[in-house]
N, C-alpha and C. Protein backbone atom coordinates (compact mmCIF):
# COMPACT_ATOMS: atom_id res chain seq x y z
N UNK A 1 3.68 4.40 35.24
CA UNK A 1 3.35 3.47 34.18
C UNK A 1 3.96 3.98 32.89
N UNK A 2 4.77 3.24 32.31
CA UNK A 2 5.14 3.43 30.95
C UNK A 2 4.77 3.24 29.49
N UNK A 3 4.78 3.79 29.12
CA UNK A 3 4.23 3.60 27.41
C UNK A 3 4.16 2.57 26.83
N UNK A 4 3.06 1.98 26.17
CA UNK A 4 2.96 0.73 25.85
C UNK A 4 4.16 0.31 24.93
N UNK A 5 4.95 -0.62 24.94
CA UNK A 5 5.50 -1.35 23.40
C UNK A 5 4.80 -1.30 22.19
N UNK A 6 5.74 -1.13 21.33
CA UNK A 6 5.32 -1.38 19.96
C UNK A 6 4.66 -2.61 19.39
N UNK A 7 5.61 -3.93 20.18
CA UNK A 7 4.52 -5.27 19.53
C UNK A 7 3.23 -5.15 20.40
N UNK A 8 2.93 -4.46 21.73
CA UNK A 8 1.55 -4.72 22.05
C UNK A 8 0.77 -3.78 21.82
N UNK A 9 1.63 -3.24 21.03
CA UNK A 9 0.24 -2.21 20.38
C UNK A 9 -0.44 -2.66 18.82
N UNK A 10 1.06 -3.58 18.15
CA UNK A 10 0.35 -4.15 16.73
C UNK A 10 0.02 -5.14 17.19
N UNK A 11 -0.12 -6.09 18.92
CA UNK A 11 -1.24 -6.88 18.63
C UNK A 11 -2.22 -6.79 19.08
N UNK A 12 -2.39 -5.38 19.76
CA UNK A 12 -4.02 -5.23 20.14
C UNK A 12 -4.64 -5.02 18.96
N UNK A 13 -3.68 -4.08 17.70
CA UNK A 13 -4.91 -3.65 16.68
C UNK A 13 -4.68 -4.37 15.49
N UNK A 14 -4.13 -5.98 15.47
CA UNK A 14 -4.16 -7.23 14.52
C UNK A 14 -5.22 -7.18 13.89
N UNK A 15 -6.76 -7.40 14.66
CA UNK A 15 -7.69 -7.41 13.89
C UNK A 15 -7.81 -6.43 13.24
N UNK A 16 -7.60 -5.17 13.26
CA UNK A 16 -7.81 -3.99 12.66
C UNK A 16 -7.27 -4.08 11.55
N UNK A 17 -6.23 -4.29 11.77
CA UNK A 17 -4.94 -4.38 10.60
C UNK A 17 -5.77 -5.57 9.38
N UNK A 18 -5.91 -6.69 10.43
CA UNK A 18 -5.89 -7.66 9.27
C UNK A 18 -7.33 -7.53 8.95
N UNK A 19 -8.79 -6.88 9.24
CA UNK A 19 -9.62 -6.51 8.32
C UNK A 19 -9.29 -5.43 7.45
N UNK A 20 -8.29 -4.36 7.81
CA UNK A 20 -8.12 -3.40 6.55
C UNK A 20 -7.31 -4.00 5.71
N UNK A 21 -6.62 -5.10 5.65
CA UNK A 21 -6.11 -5.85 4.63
C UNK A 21 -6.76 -6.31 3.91
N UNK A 22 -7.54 -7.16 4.26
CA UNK A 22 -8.30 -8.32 4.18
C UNK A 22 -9.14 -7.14 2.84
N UNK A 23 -10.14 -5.84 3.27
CA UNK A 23 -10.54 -4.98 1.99
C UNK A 23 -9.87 -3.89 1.47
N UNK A 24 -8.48 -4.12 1.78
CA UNK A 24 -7.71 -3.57 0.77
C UNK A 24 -7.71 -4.35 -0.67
N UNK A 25 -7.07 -5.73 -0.11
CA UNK A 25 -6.98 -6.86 -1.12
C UNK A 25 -7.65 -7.66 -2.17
N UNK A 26 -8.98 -7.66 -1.34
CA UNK A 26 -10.13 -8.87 -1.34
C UNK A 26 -11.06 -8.24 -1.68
N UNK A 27 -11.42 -7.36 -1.82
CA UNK A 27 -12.87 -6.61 -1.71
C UNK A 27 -12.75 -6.35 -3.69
N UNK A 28 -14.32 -6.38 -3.94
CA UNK A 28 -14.59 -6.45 -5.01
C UNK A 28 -14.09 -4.82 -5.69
N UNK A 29 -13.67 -4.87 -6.66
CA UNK A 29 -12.77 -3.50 -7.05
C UNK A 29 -12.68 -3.35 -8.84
N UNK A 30 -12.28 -2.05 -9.00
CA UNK A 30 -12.16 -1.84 -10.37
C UNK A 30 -10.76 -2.59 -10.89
N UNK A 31 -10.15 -3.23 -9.99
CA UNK A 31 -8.79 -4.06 -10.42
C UNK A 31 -8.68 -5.32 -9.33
N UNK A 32 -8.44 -6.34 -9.99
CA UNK A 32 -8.36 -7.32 -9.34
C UNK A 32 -7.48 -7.63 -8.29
N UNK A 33 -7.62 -8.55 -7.13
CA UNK A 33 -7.22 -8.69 -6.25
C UNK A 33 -5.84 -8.87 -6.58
N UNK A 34 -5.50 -9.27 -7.73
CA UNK A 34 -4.25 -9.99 -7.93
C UNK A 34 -3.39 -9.04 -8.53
N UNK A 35 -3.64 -7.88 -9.00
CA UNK A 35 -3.28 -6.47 -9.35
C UNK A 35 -2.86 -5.58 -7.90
N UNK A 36 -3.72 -5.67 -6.97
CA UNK A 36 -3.75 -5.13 -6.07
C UNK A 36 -2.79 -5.90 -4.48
N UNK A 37 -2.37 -6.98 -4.54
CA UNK A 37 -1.52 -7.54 -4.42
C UNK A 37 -0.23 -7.54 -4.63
N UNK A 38 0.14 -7.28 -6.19
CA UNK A 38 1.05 -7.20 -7.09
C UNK A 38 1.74 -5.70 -6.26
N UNK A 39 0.61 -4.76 -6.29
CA UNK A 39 0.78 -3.33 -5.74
C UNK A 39 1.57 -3.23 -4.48
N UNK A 40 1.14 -4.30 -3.63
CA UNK A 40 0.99 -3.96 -2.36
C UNK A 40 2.65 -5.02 -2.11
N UNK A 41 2.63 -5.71 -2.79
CA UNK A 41 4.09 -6.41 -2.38
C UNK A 41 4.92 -5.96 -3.24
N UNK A 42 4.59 -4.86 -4.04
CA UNK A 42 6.67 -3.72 -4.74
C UNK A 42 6.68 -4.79 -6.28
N UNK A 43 5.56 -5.66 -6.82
CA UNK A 43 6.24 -6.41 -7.89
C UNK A 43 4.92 -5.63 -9.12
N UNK A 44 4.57 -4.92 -8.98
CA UNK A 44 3.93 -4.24 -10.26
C UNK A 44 5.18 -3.43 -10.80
N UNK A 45 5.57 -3.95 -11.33
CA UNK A 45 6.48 -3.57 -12.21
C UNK A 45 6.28 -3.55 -13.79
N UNK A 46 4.61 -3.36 -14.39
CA UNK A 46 4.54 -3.26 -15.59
C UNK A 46 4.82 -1.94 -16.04
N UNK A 47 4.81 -1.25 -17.76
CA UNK A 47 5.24 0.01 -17.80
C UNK A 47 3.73 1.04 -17.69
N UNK A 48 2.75 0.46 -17.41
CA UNK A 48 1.38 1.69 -17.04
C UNK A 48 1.57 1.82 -15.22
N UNK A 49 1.84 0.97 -14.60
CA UNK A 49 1.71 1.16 -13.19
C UNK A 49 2.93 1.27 -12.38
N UNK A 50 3.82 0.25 -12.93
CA UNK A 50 5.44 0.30 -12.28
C UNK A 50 6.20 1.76 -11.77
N UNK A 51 5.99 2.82 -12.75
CA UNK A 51 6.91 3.32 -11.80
C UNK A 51 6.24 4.44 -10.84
N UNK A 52 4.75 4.61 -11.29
CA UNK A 52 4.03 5.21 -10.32
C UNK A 52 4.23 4.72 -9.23
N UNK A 53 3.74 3.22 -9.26
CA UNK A 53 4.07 2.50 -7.57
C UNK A 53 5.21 2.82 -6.89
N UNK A 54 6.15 2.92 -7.71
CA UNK A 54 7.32 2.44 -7.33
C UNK A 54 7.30 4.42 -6.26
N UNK A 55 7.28 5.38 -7.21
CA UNK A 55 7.25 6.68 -6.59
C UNK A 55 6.15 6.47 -5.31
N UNK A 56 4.83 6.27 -5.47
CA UNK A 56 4.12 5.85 -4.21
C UNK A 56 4.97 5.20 -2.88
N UNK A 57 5.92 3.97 -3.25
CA UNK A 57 6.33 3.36 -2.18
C UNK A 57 7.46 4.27 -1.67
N UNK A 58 8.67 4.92 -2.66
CA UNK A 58 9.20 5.44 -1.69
C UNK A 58 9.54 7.02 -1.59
N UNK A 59 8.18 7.86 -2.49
CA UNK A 59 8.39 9.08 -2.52
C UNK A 59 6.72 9.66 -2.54
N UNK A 60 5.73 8.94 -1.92
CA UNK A 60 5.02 9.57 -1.79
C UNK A 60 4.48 10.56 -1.75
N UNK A 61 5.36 11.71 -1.15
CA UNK A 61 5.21 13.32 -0.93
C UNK A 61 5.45 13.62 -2.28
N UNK A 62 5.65 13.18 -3.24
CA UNK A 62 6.13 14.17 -4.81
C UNK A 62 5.50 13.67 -5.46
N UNK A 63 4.26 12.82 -5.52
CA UNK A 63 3.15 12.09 -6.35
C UNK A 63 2.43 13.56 -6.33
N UNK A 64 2.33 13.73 -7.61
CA UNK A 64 1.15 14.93 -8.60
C UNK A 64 0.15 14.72 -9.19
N UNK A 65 -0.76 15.71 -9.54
CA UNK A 65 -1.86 15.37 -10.06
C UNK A 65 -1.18 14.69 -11.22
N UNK A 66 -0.18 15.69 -12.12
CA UNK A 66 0.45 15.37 -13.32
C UNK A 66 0.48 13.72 -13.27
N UNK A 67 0.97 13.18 -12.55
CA UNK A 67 1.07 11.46 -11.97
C UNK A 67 -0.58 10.67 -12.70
N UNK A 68 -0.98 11.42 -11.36
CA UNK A 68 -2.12 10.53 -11.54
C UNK A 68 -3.29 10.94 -12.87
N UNK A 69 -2.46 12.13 -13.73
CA UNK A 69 -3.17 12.21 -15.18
C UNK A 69 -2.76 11.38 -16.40
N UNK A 70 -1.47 11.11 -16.12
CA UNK A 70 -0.40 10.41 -17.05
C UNK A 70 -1.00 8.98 -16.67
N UNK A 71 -1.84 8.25 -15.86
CA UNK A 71 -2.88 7.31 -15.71
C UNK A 71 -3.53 7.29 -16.31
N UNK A 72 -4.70 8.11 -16.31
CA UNK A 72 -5.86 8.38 -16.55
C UNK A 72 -5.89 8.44 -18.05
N UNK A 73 -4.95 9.27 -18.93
CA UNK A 73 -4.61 8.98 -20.40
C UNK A 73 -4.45 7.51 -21.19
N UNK A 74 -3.93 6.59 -19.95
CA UNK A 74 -3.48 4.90 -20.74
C UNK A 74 -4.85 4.29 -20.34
N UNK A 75 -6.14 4.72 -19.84
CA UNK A 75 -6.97 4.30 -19.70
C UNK A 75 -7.70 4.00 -18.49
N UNK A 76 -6.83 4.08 -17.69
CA UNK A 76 -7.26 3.85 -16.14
C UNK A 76 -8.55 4.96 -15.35
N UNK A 77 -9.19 4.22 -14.97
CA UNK A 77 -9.97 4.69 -14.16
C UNK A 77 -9.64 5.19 -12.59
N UNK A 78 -10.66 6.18 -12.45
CA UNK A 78 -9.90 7.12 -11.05
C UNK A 78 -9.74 5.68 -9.76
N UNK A 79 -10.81 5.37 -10.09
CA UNK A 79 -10.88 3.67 -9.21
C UNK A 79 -9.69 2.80 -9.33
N UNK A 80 -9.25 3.01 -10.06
CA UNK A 80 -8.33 1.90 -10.12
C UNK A 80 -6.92 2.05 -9.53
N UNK A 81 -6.89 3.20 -10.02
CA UNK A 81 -5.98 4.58 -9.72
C UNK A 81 -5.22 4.30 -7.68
N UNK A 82 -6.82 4.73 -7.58
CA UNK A 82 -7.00 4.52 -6.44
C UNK A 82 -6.70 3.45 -5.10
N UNK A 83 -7.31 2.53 -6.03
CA UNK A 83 -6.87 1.01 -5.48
C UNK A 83 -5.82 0.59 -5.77
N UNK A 84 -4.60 0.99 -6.55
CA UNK A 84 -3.34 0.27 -6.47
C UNK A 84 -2.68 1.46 -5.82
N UNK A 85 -2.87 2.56 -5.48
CA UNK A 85 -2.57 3.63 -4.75
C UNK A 85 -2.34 3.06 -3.07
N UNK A 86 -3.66 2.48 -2.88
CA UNK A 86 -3.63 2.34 -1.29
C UNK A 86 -2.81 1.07 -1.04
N UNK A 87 -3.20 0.36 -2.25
CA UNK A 87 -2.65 -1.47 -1.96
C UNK A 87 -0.88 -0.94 -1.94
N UNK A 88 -0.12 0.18 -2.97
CA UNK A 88 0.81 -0.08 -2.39
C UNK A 88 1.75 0.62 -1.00
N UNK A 89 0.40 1.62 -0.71
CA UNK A 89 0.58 2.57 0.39
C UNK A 89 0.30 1.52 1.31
N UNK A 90 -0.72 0.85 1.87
CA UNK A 90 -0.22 -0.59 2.49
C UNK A 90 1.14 -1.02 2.79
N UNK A 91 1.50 -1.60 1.20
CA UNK A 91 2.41 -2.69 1.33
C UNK A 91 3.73 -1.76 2.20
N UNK A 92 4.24 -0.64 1.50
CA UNK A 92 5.10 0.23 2.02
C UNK A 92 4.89 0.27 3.68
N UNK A 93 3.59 1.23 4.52
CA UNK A 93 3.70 0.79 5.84
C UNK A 93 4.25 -0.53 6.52
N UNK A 94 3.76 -1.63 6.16
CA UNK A 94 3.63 -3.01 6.05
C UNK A 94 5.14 -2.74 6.05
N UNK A 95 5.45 -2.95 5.57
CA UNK A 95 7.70 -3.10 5.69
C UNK A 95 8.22 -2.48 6.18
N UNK A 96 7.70 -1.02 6.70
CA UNK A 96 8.35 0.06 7.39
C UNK A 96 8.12 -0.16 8.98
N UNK A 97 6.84 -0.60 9.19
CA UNK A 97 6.83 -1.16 10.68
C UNK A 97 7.52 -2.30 11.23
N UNK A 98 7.33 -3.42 9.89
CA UNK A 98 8.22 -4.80 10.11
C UNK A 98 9.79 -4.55 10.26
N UNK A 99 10.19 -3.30 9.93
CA UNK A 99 11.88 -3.05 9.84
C UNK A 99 11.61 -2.34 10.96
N UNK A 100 10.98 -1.47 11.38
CA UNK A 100 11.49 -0.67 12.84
C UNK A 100 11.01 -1.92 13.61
N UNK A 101 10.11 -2.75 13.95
CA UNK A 101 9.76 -3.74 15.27
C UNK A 101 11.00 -4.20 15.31
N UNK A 102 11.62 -4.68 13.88
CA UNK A 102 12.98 -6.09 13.98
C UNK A 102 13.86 -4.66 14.74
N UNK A 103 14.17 -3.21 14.58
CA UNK A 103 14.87 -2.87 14.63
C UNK A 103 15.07 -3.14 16.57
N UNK A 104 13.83 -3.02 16.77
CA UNK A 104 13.43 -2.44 18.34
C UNK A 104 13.73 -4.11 19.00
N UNK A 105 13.75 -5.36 18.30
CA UNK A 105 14.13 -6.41 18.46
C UNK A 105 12.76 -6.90 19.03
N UNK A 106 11.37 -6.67 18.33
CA UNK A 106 10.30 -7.07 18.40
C UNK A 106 10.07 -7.52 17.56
């Protein structure tokens, strides 16, 4: 017996996926859904959050405390911090699986 595929493994755990979306996004938060959105699809591009995200989406490993203090100074709360942290750590997985499935021609 061989190793499952990749699409039947993202559609056994769809629901999974799409409830951890669902309170990534949706769930009542120190930043609005529509902030957290913004995060999670690469378009926060204002100058308090933009280029943090932007390091989150494609340099994760070199995000510093220094980072997340240079936040915390323009006013942001560790919460908030937080929540556009994951929304765009999301969105990033989210495109990295959708480009290897297309790659695998799933």
């Amino acid at each position: 017996m061989g190793s499952p595929s990749a699409a039947g493994v993202v559609s056994r755990l769809g629901p999974h996926v799409e409830a951890l979306v669902r309170a990534v996004l949706d769930s009542p938060g120190a930043t609005t859904p529509a902030v957290r959105r913004e995060a999670r699809d690469g378009h926060a591009s204002d100058e308090v959050f933009g280029p943090y995200l932007a390091k989150v989406r494609q340099h994760a490993y070199r995000v510093v405390d220094a980072d997340v203090e240079a936040l915390t100074t323009k006013g942001l709360s560790d919460d908030a911090i937080f929540e556009v942290t994951v929304a765009a750590a999301l969105g990033e997985a989210e495109h990295r699986l959708e480009t290897g499935l297309s790659l695998l021609g799933q």
